[in-house]
PDB file of N, CA and C in Angstrom:
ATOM      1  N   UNK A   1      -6.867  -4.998  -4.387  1.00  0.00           N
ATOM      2  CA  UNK A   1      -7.437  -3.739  -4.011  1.00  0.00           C
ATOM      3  C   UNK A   1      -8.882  -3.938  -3.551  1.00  0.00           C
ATOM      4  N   UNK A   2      -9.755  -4.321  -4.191  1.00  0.00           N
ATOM      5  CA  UNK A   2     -11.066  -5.033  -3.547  1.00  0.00           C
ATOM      6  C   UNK A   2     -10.812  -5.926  -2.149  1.00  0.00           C
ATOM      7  N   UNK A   3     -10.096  -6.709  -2.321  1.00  0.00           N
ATOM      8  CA  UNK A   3      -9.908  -7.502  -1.014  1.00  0.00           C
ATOM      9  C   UNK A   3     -10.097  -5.667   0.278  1.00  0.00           C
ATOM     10  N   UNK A   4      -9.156  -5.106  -0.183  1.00  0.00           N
ATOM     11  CA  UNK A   4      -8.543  -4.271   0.870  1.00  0.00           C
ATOM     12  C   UNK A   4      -9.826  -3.323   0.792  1.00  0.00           C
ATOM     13  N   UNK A   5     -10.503  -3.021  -0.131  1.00  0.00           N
ATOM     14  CA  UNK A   5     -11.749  -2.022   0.117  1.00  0.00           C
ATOM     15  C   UNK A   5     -13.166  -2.910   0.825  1.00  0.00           C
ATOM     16  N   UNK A   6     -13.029  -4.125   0.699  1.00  0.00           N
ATOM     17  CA  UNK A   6     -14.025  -4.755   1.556  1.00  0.00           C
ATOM     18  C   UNK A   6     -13.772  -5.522   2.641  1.00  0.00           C
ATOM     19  N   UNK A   7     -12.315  -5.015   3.343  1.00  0.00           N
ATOM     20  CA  UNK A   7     -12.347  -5.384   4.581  1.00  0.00           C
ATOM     21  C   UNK A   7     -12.162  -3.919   5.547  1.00  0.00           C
ATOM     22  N   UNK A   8     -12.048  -2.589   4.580  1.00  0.00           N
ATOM     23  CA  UNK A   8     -12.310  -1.637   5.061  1.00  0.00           C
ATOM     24  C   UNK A   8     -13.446  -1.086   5.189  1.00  0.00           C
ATOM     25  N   UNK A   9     -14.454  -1.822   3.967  1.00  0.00           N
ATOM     26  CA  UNK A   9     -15.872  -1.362   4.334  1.00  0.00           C
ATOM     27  C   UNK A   9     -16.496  -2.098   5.293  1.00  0.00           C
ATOM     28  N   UNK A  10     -15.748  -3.594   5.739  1.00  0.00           N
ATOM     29  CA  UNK A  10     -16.595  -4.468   6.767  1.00  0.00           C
ATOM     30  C   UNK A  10     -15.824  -3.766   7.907  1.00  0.00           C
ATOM     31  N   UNK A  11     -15.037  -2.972   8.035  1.00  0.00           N
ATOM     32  CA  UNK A  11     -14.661  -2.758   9.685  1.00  0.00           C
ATOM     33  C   UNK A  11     -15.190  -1.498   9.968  1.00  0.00           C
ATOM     34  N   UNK A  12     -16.451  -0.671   9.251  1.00  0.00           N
ATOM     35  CA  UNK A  12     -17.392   0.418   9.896  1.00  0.00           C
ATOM     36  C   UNK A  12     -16.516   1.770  10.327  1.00  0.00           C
ATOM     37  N   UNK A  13     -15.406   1.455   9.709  1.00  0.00           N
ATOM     38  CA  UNK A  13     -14.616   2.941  10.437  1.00  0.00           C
ATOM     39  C   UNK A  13     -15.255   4.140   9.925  1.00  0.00           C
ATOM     40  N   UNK A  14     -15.898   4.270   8.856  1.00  0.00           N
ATOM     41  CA  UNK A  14     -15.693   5.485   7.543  1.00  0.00           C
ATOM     42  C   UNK A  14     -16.569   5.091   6.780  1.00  0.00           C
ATOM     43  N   UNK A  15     -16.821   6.178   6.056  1.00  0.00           N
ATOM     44  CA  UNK A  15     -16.704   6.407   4.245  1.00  0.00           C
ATOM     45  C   UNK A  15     -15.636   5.424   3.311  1.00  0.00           C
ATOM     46  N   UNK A  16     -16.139   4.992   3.009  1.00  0.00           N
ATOM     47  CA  UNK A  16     -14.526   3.910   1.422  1.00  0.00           C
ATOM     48  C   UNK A  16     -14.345   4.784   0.659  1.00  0.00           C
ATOM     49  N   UNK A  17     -13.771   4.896  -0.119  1.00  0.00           N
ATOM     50  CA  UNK A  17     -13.901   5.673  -1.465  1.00  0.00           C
ATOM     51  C   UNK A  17     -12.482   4.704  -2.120  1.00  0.00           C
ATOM     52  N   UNK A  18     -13.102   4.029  -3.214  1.00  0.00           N
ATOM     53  CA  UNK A  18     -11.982   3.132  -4.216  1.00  0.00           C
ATOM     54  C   UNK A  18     -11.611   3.917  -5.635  1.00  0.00           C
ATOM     55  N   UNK A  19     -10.264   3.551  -5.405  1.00  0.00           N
ATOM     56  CA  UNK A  19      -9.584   4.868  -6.882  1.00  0.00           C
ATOM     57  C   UNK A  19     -10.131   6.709  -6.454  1.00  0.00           C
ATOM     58  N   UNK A  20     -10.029   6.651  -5.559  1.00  0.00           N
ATOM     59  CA  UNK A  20     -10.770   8.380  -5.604  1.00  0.00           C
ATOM     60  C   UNK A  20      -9.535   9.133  -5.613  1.00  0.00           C
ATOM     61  N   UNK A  21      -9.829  10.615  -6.025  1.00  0.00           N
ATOM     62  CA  UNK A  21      -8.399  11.062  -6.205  1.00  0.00           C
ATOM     63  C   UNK A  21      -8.259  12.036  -5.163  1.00  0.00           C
ATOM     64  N   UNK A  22      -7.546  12.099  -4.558  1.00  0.00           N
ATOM     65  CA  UNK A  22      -7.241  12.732  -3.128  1.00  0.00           C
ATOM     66  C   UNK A  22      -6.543  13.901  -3.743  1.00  0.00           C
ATOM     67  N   UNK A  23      -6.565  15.284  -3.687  1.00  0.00           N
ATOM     68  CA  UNK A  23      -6.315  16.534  -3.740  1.00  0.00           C
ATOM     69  C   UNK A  23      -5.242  16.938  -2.892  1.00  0.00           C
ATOM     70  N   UNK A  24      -4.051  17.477  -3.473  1.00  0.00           N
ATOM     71  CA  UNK A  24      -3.017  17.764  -2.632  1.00  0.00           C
ATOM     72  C   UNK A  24      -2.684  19.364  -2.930  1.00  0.00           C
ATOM     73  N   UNK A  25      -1.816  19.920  -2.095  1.00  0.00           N
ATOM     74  CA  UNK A  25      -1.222  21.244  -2.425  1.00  0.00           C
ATOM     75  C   UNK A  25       0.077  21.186  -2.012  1.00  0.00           C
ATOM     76  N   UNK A  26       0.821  20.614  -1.714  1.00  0.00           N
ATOM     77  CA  UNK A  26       2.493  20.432  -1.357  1.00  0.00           C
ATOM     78  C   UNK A  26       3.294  20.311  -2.527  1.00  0.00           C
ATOM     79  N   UNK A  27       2.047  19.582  -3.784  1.00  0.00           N
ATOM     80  CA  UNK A  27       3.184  19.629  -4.987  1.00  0.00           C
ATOM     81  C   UNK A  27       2.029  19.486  -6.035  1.00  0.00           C
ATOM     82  N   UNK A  28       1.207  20.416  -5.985  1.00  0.00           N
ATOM     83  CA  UNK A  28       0.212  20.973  -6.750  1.00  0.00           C
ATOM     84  C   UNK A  28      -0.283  19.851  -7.682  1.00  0.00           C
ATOM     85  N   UNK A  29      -0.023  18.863  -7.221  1.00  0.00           N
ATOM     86  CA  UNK A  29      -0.761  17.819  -8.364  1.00  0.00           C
ATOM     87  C   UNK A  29      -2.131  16.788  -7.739  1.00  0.00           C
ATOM     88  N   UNK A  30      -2.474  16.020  -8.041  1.00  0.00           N
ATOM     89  CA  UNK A  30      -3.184  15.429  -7.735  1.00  0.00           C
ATOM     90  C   UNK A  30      -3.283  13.717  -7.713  1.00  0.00           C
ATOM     91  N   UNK A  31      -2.777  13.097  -6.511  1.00  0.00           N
ATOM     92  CA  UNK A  31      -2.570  11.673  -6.398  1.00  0.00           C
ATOM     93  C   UNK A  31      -3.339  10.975  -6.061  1.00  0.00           C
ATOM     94  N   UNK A  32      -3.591   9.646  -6.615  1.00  0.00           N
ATOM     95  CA  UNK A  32      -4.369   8.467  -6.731  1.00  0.00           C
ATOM     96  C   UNK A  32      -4.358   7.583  -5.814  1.00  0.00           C
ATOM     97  N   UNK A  33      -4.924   7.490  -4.471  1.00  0.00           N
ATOM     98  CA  UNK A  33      -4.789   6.386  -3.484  1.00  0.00           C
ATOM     99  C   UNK A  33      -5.647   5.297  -4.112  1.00  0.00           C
ATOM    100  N   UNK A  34      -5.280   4.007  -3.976  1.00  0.00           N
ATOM    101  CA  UNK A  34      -5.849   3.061  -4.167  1.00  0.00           C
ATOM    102  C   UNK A  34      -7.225   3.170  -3.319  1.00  0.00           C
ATOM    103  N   UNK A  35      -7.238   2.992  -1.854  1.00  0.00           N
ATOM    104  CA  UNK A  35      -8.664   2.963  -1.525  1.00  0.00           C
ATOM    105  C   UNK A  35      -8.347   3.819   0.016  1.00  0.00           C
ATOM    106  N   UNK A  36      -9.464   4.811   0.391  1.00  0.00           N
ATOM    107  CA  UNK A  36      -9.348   5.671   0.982  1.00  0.00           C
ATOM    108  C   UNK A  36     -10.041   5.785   2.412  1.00  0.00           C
ATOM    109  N   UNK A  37     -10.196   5.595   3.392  1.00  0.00           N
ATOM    110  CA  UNK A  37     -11.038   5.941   4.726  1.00  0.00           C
ATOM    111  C   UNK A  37     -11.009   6.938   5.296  1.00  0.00           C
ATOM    112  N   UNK A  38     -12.556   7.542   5.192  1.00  0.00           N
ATOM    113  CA  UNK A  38     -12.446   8.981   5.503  1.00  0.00           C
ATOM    114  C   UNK A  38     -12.540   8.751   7.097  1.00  0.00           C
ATOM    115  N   UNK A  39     -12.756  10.005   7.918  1.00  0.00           N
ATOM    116  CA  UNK A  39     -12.816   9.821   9.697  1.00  0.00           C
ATOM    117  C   UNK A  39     -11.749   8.766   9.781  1.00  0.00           C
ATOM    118  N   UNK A  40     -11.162   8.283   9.316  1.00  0.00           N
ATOM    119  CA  UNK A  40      -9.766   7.480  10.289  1.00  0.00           C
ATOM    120  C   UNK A  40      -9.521   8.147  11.670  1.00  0.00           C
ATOM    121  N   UNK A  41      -9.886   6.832  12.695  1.00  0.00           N
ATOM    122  CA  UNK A  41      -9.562   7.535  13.829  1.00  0.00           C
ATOM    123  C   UNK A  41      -8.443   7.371  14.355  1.00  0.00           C
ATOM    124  N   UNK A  42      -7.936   8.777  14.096  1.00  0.00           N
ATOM    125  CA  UNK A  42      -5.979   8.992  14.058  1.00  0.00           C
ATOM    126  C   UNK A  42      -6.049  10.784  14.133  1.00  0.00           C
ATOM    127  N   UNK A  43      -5.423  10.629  15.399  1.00  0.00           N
ATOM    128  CA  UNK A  43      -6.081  11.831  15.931  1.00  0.00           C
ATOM    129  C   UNK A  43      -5.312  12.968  14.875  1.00  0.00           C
ATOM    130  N   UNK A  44      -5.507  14.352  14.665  1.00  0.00           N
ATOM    131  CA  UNK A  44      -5.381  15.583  13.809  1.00  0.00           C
ATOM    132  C   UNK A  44      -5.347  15.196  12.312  1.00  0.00           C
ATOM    133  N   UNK A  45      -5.592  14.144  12.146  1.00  0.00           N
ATOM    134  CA  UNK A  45      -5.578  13.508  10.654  1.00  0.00           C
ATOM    135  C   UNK A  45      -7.357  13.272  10.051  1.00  0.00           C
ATOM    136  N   UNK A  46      -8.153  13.504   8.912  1.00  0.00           N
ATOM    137  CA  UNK A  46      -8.868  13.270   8.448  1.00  0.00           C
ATOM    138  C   UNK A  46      -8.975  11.866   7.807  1.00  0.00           C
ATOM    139  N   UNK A  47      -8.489  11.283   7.527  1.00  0.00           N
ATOM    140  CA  UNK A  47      -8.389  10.266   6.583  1.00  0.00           C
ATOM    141  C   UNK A  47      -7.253   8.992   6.427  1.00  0.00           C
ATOM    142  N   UNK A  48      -7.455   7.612   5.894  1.00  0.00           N
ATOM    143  CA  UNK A  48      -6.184   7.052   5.630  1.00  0.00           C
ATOM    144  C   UNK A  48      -6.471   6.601   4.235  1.00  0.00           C
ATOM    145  N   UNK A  49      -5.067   7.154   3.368  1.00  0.00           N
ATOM    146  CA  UNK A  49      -5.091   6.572   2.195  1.00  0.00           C
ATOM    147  C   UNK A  49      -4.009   5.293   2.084  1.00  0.00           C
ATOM    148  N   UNK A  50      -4.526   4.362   1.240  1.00  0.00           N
ATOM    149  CA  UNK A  50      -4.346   3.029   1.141  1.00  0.00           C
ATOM    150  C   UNK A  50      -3.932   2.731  -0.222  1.00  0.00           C
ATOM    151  N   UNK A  51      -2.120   2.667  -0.494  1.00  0.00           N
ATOM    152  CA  UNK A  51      -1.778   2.315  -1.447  1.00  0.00           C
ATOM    153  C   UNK A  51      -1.492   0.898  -2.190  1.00  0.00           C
ATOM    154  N   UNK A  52      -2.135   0.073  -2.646  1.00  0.00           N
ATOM    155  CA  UNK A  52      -1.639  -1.341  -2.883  1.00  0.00           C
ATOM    156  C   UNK A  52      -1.018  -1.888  -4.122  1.00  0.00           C
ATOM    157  N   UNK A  53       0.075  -2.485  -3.752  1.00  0.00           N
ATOM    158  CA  UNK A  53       1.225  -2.498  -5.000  1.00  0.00           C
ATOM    159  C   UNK A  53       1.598  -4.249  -4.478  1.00  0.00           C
ATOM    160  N   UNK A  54       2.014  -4.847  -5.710  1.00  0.00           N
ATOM    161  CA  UNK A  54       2.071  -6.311  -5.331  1.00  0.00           C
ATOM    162  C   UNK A  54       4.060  -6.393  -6.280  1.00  0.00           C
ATOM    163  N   UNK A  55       4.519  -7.525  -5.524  1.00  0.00           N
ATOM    164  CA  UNK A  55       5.507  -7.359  -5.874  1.00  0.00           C
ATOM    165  C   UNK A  55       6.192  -9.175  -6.120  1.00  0.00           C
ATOM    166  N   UNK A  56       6.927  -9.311  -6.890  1.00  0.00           N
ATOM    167  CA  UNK A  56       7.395 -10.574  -7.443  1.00  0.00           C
ATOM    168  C   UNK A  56       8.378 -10.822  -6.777  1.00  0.00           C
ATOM    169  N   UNK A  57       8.557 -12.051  -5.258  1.00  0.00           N
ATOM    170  CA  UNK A  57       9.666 -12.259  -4.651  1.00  0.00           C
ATOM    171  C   UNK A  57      10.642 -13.125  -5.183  1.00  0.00           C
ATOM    172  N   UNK A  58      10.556 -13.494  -6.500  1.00  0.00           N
ATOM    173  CA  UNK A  58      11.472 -14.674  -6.434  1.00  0.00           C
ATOM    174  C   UNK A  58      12.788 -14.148  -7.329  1.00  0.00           C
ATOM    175  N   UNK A  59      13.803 -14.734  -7.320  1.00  0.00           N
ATOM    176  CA  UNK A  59      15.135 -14.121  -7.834  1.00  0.00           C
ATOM    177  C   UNK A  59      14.955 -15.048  -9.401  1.00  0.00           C
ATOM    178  N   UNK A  60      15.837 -14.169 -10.156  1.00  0.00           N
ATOM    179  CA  UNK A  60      15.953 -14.059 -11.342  1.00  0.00           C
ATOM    180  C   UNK A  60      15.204 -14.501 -12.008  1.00  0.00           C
ATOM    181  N   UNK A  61      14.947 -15.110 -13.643  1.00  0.00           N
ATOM    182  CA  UNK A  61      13.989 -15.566 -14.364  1.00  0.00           C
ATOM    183  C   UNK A  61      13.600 -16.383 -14.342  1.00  0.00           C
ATOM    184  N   UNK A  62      12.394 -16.229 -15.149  1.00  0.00           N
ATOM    185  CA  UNK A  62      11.478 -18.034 -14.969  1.00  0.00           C
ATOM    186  C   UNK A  62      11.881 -18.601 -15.918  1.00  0.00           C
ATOM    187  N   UNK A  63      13.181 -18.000 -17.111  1.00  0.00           N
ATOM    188  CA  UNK A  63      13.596 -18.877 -18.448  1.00  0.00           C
ATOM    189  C   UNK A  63      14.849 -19.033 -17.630  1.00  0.00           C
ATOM    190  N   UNK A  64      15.299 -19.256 -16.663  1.00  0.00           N
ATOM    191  CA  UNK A  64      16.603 -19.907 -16.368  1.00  0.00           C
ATOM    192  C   UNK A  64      16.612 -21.442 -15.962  1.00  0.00           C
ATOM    193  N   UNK A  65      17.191 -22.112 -16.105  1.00  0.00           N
ATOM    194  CA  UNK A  65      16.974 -23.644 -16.026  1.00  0.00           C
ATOM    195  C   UNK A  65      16.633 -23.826 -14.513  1.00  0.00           C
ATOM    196  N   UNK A  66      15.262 -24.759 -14.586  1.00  0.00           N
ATOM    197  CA  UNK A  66      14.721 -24.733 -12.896  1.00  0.00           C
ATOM    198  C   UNK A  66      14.011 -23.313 -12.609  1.00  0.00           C
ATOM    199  N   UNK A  67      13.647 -22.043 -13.203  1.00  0.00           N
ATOM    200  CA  UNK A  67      12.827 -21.693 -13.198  1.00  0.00           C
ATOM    201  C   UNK A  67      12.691 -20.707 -11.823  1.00  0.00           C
ATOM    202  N   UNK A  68      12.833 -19.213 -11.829  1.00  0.00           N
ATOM    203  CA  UNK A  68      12.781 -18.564 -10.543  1.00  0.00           C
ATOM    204  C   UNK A  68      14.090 -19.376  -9.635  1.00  0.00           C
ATOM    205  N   UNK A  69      15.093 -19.643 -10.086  1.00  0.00           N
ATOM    206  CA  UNK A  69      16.281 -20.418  -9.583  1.00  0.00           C
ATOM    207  C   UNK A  69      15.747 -21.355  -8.436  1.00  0.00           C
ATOM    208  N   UNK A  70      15.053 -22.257  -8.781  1.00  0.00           N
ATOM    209  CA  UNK A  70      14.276 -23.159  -8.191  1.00  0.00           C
ATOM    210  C   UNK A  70      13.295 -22.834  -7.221  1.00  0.00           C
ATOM    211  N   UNK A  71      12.820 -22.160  -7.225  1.00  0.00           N
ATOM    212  CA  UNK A  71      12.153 -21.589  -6.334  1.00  0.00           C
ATOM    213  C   UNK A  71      12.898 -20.557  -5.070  1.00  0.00           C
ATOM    214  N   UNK A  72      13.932 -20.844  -5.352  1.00  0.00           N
ATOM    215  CA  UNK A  72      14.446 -19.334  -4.004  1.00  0.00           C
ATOM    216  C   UNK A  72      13.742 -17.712  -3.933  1.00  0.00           C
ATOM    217  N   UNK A  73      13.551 -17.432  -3.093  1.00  0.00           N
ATOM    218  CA  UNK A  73      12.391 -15.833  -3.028  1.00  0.00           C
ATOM    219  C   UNK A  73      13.585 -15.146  -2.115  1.00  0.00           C
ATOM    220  N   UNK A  74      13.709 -13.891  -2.832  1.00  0.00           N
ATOM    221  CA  UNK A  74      13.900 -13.351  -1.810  1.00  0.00           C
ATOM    222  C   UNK A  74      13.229 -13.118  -0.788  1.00  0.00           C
ATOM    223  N   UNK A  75      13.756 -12.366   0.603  1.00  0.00           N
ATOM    224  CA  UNK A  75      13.129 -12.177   1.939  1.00  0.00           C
ATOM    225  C   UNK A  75      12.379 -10.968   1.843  1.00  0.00           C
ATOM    226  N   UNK A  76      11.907 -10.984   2.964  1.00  0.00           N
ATOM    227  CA  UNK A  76      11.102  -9.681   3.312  1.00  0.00           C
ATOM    228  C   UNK A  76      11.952  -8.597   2.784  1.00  0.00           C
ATOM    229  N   UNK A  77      12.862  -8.434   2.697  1.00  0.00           N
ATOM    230  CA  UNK A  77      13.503  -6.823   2.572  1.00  0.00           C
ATOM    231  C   UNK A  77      13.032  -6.377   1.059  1.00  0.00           C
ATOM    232  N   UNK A  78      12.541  -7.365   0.287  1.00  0.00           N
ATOM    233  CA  UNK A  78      12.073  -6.871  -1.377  1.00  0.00           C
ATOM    234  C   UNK A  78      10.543  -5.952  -0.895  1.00  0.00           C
ATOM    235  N   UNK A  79       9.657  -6.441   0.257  1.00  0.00           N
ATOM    236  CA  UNK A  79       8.647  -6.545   0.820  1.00  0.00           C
ATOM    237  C   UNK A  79       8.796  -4.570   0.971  1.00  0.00           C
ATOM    238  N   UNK A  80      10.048  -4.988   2.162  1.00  0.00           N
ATOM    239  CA  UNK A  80      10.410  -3.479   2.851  1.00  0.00           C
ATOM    240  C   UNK A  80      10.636  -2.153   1.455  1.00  0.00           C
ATOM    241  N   UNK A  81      11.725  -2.766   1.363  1.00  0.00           N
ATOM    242  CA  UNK A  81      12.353  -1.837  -0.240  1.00  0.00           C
ATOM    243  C   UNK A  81      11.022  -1.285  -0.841  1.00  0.00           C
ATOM    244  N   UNK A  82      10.126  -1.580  -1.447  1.00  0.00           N
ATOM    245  CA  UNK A  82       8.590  -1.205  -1.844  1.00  0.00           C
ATOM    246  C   UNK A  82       7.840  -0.384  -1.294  1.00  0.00           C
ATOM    247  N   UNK A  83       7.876  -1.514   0.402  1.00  0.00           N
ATOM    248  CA  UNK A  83       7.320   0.044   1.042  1.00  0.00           C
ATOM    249  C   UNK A  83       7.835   1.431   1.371  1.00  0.00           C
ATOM    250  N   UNK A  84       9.632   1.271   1.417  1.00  0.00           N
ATOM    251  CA  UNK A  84      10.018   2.537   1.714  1.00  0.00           C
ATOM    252  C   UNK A  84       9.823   3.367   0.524  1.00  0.00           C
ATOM    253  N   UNK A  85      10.141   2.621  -0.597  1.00  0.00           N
ATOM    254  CA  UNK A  85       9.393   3.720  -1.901  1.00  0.00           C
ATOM    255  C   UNK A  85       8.706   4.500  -2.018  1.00  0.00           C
ATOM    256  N   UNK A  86       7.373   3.890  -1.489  1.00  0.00           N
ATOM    257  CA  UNK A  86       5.954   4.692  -1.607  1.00  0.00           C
ATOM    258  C   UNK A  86       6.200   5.449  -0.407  1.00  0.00           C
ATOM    259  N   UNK A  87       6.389   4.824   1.002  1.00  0.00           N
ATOM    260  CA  UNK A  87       6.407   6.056   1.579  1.00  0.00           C
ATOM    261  C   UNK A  87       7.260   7.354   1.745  1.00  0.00           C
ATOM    262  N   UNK A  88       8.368   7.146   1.007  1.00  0.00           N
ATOM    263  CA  UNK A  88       8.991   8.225   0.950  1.00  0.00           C
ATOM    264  C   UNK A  88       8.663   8.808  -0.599  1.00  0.00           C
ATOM    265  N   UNK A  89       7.500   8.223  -1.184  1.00  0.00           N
ATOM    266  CA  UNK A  89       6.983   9.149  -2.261  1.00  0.00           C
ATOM    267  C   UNK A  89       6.062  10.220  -2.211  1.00  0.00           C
ATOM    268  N   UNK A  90       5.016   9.509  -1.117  1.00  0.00           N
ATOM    269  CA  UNK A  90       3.587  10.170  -0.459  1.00  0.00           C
ATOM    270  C   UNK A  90       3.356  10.440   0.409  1.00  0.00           C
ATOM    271  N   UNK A  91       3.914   9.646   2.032  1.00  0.00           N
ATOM    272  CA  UNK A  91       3.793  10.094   3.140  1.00  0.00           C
ATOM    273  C   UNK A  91       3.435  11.703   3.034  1.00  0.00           C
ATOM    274  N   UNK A  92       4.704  12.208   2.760  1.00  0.00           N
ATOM    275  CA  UNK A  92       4.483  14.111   3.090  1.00  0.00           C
ATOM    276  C   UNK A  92       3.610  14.414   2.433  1.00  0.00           C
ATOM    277  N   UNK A  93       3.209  13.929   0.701  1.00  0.00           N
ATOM    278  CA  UNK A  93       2.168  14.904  -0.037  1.00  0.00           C
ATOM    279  C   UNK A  93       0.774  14.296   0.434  1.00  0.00           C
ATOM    280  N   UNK A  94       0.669  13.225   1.120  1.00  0.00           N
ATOM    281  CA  UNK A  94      -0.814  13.221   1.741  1.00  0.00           C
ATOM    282  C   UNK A  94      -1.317  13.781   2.987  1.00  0.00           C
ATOM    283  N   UNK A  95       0.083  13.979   3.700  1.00  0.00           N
ATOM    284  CA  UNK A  95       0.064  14.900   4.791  1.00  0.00           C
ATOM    285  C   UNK A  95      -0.084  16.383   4.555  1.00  0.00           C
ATOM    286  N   UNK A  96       0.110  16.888   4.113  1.00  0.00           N
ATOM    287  CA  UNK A  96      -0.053  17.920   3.877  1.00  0.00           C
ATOM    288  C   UNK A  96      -1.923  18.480   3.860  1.00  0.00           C
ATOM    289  N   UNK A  97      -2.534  17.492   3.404  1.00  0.00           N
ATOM    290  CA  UNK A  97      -4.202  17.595   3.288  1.00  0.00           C
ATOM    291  C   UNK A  97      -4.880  16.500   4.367  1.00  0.00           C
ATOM    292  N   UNK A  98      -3.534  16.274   5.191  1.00  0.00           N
ATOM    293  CA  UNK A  98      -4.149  15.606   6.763  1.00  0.00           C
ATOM    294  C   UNK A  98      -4.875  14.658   6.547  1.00  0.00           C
ATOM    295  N   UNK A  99      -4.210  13.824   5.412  1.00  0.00           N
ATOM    296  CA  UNK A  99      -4.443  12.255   5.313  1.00  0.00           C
ATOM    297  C   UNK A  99      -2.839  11.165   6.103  1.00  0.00           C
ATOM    298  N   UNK A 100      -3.269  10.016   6.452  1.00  0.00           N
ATOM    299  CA  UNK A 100      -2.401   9.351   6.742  1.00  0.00           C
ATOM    300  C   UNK A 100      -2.525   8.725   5.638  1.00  0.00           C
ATOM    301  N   UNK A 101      -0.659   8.039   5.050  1.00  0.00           N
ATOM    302  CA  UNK A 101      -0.639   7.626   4.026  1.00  0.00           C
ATOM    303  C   UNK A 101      -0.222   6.311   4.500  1.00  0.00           C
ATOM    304  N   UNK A 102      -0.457   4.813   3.863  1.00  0.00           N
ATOM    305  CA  UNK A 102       0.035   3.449   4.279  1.00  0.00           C
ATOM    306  C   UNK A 102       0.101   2.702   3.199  1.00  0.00           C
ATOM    307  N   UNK A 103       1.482   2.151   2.502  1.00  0.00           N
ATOM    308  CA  UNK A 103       1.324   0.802   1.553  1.00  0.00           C
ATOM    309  C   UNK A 103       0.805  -0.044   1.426  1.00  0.00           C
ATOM    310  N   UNK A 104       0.024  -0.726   1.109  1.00  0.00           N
ATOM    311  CA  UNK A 104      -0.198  -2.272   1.666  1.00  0.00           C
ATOM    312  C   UNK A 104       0.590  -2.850   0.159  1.00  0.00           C
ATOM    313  N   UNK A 105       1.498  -3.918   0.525  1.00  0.00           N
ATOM    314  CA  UNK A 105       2.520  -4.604   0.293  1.00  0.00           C
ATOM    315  C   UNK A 105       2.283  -6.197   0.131  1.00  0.00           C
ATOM    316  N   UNK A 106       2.355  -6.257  -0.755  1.00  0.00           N
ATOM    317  CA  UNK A 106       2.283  -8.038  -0.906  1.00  0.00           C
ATOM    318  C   UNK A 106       3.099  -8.335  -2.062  1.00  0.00           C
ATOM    319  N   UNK A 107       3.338 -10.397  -1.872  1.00  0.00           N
ATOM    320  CA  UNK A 107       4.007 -10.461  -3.188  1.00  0.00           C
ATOM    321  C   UNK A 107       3.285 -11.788  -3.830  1.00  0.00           C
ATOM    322  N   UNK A 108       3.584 -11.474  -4.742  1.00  0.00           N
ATOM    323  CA  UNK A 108       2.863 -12.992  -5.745  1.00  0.00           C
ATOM    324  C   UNK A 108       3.066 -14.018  -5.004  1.00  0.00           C
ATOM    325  N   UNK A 109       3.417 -14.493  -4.385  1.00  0.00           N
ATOM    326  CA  UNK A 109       3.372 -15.751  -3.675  1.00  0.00           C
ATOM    327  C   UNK A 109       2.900 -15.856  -1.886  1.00  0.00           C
ATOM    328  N   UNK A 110       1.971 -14.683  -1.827  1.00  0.00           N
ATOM    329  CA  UNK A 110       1.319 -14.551  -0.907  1.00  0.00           C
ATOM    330  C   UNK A 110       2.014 -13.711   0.245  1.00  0.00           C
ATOM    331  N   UNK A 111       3.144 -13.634   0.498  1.00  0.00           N
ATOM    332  CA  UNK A 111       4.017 -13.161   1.348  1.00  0.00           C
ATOM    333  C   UNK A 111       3.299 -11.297   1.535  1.00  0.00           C
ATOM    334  N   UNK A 112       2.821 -10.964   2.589  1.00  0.00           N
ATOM    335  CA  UNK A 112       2.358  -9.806   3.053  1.00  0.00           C
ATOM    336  C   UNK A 112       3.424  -9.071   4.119  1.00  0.00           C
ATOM    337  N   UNK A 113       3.823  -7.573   3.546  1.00  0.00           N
ATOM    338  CA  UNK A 113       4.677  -7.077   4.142  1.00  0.00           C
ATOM    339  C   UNK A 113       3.727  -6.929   5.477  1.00  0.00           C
ATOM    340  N   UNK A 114       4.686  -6.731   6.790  1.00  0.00           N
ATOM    341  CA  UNK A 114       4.954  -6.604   8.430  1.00  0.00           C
ATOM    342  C   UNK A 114       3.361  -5.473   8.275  1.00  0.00           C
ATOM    343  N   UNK A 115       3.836  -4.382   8.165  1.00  0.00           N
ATOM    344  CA  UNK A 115       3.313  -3.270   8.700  1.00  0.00           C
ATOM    345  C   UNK A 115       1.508  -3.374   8.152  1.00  0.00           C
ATOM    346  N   UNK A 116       1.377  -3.890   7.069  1.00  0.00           N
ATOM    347  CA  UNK A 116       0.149  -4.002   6.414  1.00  0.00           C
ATOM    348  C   UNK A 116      -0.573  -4.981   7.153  1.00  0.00           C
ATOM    349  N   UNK A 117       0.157  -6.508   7.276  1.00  0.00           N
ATOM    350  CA  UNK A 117      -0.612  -7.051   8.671  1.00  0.00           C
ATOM    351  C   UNK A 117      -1.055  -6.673  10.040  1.00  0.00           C
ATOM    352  N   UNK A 118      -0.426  -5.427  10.646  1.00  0.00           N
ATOM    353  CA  UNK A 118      -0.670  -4.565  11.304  1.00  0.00           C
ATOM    354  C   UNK A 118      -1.912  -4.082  11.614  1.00  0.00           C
ATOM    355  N   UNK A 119      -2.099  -3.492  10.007  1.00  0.00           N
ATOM    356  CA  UNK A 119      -2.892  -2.643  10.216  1.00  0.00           C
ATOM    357  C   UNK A 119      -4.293  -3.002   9.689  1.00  0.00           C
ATOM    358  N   UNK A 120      -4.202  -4.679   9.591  1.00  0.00           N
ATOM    359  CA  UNK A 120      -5.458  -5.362   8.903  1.00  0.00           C
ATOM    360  C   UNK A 120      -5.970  -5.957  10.678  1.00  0.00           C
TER     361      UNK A 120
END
């Protein structure tokens, strides 16, 4: 999350705001973006909130003989699966207060989902 708030504060877009709590009314509660850019320039939108969640690619346990079944990872789709989560958790309730909402996606073994390289 630091990584991602100080390469948003080195690219001059905005305001940062890390852990701030973004105010919603679509489902009257109040959600936690990891790190936030205000003025995102994205046109009728105020803002992009920046969710970061890290995820463990490798298949089954590390107590199975050989360990993460020798090293096999699953593929990107553990990557994808994560992100469709979040965005079909928040997309709409950050829209609603005319924020753009975006995962950023990674996994313990460095592997960075598609769309987050994108948008770095």
């Amino acid at each position: 999350m630091d990584v991602v708030a100080s390469l948003s504060r080195d690219s001059k877009i905005g305001p940062v705001r890390v852990n701030h709590k973004v105010s919603t009314t679509g489902d009257g509660t109040r959600k936690q973006g990891d790190v936030e850019i205000s003025n995102f320039p994205i046109s009728l939108r105020d803002g992009l909130v920046i969710d970061v969640s890290f995820v463990c690619e490798f298949k089954g346990s590390s107590r199975a003989p050989g360990g993460w079944n020798n090293g096999v990872r699953h593929s990107n789709d553990i990557l994808q699966a994560r992100a469709n989560v979040k965005n079909n958790k928040y997309k709409d309730v950050y829209g609603v207060v005319h924020n753009v909402f975006a995962p950023a996606i990674a996994g313990v073994s460095s592997q960075i989902h598609a769309d987050f390289l994108r948008l770095l």
